[in-house]
Protein backbone atom coordinates (compact mmCIF):
# COMPACT_ATOMS: atom_id res chain seq x y z
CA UNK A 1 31.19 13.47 34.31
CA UNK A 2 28.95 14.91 31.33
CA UNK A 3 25.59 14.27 30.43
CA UNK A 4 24.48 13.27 27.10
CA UNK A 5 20.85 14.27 25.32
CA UNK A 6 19.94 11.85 22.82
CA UNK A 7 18.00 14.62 20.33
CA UNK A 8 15.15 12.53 17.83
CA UNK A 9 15.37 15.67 15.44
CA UNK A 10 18.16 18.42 14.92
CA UNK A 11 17.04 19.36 11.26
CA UNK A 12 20.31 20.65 9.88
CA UNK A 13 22.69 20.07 12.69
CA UNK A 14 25.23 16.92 11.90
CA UNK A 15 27.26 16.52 14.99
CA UNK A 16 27.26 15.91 18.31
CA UNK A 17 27.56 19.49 19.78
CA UNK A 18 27.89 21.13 23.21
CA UNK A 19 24.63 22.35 24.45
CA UNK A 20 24.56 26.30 24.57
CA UNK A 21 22.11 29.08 24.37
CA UNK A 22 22.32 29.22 20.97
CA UNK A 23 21.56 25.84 20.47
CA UNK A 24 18.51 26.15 23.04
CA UNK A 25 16.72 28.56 20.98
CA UNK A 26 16.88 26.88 17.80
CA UNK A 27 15.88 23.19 19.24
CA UNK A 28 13.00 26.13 20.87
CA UNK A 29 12.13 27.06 17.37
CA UNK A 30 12.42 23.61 15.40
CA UNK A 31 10.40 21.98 18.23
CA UNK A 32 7.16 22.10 16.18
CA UNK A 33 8.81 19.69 13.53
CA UNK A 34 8.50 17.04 15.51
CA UNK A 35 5.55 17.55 18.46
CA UNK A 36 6.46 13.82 19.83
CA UNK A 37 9.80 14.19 20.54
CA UNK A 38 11.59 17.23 21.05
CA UNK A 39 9.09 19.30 22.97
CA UNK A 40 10.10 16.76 26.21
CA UNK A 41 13.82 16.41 25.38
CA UNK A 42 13.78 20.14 25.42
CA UNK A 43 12.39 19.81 29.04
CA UNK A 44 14.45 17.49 30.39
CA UNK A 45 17.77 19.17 29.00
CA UNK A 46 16.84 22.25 31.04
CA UNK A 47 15.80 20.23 33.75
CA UNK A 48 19.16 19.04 33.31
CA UNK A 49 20.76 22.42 33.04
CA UNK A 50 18.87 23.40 36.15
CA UNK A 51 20.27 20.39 38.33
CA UNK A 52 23.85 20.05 37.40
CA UNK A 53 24.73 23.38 35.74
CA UNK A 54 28.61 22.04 36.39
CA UNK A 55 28.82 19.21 34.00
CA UNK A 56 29.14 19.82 30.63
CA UNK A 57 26.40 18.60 28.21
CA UNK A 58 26.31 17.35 24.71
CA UNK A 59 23.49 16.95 21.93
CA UNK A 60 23.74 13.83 20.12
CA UNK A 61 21.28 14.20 17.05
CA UNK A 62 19.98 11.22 15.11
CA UNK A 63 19.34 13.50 12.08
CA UNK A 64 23.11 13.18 11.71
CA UNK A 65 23.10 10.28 10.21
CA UNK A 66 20.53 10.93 7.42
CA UNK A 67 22.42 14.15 6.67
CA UNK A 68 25.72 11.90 6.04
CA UNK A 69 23.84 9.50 3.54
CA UNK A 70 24.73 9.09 0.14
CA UNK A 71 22.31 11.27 -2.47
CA UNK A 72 20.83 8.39 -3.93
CA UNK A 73 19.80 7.12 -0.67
CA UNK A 74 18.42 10.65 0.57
CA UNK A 75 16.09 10.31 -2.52
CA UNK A 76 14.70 7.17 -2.38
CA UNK A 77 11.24 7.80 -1.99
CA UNK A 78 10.50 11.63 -2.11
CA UNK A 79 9.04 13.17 -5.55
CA UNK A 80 12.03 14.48 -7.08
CA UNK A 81 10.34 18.24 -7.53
CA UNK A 82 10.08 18.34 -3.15
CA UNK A 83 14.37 17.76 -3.58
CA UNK A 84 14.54 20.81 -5.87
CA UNK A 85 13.01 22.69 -2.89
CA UNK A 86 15.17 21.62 -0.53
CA UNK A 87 12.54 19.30 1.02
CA UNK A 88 15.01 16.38 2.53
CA UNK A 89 14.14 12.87 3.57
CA UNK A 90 14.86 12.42 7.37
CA UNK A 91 14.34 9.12 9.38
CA UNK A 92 14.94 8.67 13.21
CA UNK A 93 16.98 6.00 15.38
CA UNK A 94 19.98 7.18 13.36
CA UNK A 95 22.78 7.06 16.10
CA UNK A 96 21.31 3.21 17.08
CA UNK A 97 22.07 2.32 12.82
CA UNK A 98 25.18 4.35 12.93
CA UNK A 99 25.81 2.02 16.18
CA UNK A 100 25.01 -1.23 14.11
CA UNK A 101 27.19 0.20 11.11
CA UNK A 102 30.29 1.44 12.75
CA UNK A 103 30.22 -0.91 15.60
CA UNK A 104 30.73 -0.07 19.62
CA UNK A 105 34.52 1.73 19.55
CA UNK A 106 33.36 4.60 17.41
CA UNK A 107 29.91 5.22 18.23
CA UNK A 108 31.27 5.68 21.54
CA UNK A 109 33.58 8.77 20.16
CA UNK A 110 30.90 10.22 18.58
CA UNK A 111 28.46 10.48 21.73
């Protein structure tokens, strides 16, 4: 058995990724990106962590997906001098449209 954490927002990270320490602090320190979401996914993970320390848990971000898109697609709609700064667009739900795109068999490999 595993458990899986369906993360709204993982900024840079682009795969699904064993949860660790590491990876603890820096959902810690992006938390204030996105107030709504990640403070409480945060919370249950270690509430997780806390209750079944044995089973090995996986993030599962939906940034992923944005991260994977074509260029021309990551710009469509953001002021071209906010790209030159390295301001990205993100969107959420990505693993359900990944799901929709790639069908059932390999969303299930992913997550």
């Amino acid at each position: 058995m595993a458990v899986g954490h369906h993360v709204v927002h993982g900024m840079a990270n682009i795969e699904a990724e064993p949860i660790t320490d590491e990876l603890m602090d820096e959902l810690h320190r992006i938390a204030p990106n996105n107030p709504g979401h990640l403070p409480n996914e945060i919370k249950l993970i270690e509430t997780i962590l806390l209750c079944h320390p044995k089973y090995p848990k996986i993030a599962c971000f939906d940034t992923a997906f944005y991260i994977t898109l074509p260029r021309m697609a990551k710009l469509l709609l953001i002021p071209r001098r906010f790209d030159t700064i390295g301001i990205r667009r993100y969107g959420f739900h990505g693993l359900s449209y990944a799901y929709q795109m790639e069908g059932k068999r390999k969303y299930k490999q992913v997550c």
